[in-house]
C-alpha atoms as a PDB file:
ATOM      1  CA  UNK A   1     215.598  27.466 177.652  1.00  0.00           C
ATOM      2  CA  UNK A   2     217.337  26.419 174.472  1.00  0.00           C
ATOM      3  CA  UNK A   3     216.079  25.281 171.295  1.00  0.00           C
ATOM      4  CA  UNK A   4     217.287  22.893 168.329  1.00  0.00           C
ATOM      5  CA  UNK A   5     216.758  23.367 164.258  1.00  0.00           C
ATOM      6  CA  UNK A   6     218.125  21.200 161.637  1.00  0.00           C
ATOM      7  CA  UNK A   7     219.860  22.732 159.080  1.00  0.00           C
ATOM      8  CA  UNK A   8     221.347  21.242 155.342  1.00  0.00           C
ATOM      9  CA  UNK A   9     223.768  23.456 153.456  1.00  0.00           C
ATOM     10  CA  UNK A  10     223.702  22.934 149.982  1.00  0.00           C
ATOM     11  CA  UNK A  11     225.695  24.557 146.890  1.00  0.00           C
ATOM     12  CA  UNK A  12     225.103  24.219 143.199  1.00  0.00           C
ATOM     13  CA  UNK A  13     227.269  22.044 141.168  1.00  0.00           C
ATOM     14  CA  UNK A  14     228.048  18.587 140.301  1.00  0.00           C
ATOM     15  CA  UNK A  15     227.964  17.312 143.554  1.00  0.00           C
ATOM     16  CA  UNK A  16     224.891  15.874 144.149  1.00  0.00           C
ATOM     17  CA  UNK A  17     225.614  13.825 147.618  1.00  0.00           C
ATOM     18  CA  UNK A  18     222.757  14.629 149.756  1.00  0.00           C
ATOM     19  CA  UNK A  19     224.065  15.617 153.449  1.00  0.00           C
ATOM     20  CA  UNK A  20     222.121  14.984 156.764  1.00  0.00           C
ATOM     21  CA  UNK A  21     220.945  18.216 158.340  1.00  0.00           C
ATOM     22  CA  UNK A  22     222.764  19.470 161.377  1.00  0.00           C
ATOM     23  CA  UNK A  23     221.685  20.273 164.722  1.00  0.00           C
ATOM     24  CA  UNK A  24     221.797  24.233 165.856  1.00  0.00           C
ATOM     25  CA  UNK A  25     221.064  24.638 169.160  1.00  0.00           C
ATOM     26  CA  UNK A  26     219.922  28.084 170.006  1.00  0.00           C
ATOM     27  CA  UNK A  27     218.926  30.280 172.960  1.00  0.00           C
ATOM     28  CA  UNK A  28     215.213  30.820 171.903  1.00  0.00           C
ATOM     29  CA  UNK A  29     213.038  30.016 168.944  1.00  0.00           C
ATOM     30  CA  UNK A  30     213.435  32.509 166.115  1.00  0.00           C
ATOM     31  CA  UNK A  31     210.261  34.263 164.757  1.00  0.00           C
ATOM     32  CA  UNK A  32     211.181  35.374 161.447  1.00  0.00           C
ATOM     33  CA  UNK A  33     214.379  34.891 158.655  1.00  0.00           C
ATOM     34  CA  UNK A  34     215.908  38.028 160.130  1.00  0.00           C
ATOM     35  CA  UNK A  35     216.078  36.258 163.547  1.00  0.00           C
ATOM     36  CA  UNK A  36     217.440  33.229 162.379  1.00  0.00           C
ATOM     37  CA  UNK A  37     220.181  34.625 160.439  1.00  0.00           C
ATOM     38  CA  UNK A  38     221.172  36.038 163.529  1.00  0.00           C
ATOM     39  CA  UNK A  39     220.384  32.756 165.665  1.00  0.00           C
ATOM     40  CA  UNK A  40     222.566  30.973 163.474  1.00  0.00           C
ATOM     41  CA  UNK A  41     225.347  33.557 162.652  1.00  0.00           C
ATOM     42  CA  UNK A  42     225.761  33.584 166.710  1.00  0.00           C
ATOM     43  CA  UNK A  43     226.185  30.180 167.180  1.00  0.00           C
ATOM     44  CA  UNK A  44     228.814  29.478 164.545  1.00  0.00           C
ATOM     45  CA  UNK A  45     230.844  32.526 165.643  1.00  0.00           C
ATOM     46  CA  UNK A  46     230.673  30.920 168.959  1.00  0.00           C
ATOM     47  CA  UNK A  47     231.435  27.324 168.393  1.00  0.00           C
ATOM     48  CA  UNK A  48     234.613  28.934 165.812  1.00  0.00           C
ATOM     49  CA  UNK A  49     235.662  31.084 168.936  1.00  0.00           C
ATOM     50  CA  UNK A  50     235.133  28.275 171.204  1.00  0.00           C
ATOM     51  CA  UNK A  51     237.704  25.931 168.687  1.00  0.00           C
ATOM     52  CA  UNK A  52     239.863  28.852 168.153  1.00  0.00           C
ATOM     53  CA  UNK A  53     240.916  28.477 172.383  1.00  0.00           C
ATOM     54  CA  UNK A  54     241.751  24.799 172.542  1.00  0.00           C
ATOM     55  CA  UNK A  55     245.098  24.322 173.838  1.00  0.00           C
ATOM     56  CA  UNK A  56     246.641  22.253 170.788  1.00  0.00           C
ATOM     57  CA  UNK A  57     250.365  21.048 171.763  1.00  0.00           C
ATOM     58  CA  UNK A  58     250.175  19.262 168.733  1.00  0.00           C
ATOM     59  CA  UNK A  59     247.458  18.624 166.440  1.00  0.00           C
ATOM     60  CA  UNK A  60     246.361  15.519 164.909  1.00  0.00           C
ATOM     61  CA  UNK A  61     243.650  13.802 162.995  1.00  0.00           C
ATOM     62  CA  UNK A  62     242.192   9.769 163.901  1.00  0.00           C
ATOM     63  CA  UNK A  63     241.240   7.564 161.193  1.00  0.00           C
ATOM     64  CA  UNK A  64     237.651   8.628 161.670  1.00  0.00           C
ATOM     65  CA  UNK A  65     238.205  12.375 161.241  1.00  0.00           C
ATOM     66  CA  UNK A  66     240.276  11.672 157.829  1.00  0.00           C
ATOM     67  CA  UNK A  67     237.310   9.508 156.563  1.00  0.00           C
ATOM     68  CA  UNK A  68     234.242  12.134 157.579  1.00  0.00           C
ATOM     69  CA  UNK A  69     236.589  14.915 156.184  1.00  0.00           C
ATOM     70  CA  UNK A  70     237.310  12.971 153.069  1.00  0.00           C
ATOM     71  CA  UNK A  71     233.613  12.167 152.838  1.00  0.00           C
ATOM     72  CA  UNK A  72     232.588  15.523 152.894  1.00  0.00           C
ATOM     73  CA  UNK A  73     235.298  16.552 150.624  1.00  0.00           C
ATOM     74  CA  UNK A  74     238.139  18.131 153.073  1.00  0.00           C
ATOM     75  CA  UNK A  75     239.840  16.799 155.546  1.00  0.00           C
ATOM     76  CA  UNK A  76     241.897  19.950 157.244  1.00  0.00           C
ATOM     77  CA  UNK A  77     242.558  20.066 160.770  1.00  0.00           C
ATOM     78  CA  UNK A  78     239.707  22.883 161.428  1.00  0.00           C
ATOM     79  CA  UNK A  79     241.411  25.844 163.352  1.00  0.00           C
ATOM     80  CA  UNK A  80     242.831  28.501 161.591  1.00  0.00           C
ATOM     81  CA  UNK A  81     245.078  29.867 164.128  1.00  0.00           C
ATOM     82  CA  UNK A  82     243.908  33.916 163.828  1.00  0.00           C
ATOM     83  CA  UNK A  83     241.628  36.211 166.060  1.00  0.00           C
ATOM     84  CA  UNK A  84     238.048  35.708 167.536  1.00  0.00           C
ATOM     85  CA  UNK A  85     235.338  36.509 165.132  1.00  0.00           C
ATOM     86  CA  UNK A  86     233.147  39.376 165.935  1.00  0.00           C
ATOM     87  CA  UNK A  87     229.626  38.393 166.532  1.00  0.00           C
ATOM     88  CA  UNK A  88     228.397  41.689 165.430  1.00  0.00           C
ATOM     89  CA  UNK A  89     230.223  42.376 162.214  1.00  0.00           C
ATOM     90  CA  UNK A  90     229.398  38.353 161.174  1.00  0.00           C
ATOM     91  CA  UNK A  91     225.661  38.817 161.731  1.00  0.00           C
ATOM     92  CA  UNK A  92     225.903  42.378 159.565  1.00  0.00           C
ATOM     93  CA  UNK A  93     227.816  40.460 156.623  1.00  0.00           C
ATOM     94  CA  UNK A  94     225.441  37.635 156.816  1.00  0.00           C
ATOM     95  CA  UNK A  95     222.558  39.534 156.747  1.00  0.00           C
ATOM     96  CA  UNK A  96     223.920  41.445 153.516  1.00  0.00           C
ATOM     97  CA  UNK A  97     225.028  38.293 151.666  1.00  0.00           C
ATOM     98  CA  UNK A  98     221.237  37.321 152.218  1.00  0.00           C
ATOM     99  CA  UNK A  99     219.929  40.513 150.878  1.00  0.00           C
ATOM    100  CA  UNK A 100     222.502  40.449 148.137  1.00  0.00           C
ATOM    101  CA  UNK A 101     221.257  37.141 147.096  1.00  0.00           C
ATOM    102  CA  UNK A 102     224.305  35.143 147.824  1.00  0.00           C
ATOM    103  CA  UNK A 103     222.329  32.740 150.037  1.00  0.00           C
ATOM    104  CA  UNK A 104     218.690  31.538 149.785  1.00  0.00           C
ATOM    105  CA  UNK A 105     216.794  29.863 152.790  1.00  0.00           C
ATOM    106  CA  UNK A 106     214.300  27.193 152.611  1.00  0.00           C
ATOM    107  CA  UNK A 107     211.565  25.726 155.458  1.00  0.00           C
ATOM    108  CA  UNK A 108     211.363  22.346 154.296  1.00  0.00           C
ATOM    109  CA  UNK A 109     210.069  23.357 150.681  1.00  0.00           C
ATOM    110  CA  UNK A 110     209.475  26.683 151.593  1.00  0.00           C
ATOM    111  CA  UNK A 111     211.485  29.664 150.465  1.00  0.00           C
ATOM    112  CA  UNK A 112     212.239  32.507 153.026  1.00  0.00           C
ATOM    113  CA  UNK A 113     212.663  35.442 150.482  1.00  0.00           C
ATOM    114  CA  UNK A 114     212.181  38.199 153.436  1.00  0.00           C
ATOM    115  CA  UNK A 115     213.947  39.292 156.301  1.00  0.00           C
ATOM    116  CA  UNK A 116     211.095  40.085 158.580  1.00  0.00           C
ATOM    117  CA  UNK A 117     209.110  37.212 156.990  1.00  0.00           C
ATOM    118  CA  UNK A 118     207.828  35.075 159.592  1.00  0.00           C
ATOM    119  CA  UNK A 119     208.881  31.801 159.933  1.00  0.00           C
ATOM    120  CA  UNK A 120     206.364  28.684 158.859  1.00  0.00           C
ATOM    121  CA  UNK A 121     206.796  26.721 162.178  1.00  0.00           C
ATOM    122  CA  UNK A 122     205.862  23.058 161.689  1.00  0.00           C
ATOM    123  CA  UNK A 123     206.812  20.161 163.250  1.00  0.00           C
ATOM    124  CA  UNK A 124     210.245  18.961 162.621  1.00  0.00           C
ATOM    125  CA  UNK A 125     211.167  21.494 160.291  1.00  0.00           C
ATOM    126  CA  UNK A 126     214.525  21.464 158.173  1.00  0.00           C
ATOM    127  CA  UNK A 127     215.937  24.570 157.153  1.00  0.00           C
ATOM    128  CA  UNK A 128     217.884  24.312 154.100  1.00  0.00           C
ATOM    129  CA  UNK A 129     220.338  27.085 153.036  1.00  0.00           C
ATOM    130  CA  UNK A 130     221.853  27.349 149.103  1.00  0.00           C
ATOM    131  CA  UNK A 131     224.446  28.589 148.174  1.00  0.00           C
ATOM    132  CA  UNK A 132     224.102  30.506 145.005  1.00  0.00           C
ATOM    133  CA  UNK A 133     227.645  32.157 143.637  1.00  0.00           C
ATOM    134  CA  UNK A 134     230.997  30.043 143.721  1.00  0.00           C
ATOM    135  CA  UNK A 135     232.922  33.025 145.987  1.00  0.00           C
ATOM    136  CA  UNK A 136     230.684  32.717 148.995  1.00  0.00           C
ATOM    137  CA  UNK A 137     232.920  30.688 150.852  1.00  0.00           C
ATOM    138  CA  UNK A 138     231.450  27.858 152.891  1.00  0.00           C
END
């Protein structure tokens, strides 16, 4: 049985645009920060993986991807062209980023500080993750 979470990514800075939270959907409900890290981690390796096999003759963007890319600030054509990401070593670097304070995680207004914290299930809950230092990447 799968389960959904809404998550908003944020990062400090000028930008101020609020973005809508996106769906996760995940094989079970995670119990604490630890499992959600990996929950998440998981499902992004997979959906890159996934992306990374589509059979692209030749690649192309519509209208519509140009103007939600340009909306959100890029506009690329989303596949880097190199190996399969390793589920394992993605979870491990995620989970270090979040000890080393490179990420913080909110439940609605909430902060997760822990990794075996438990999580604050209530209904509808967003998860919001922050960016904190300029070279994390995403």
């Amino acid at each position: 049985m799968s389960f959904t979470i809404y998550v908003r990514m944020k990062k400090p800075g000028r930008q101020r645009k609020e973005h809508a939270p996106v769906p996760f959907v995940l094989e079970r409900k995670p119990g604490t920060v630890q499992e959600l890290i990996e929950a998440l981690v998981i499902s992004g390796v997979q959906k890159y993986n996934a992306g990374n096999k589509e059979d692209r003759l030749l690649p192309y963007l519509t209208r519509e991807q140009i103007s939600a890319g340009a909306s959100e600030g890029k506009v690329s054509f989303g596949a880097y062209g190199g190996n399969d990401a390793e589920e394992a070593e993605a979870v491990e670097n995620a989970i270090q980023c979040f000890e080393d304070g490179i990420y913080r995680i909110f439940a609605g207004e909430r902060e997760l500080a822990k990794l075996d914290e438990a999580i604050p299930w209530q209904e509808e809950t967003v998860f919001t993750l922050i960016r904190l230092t300029m070279l994390a990447g995403w």
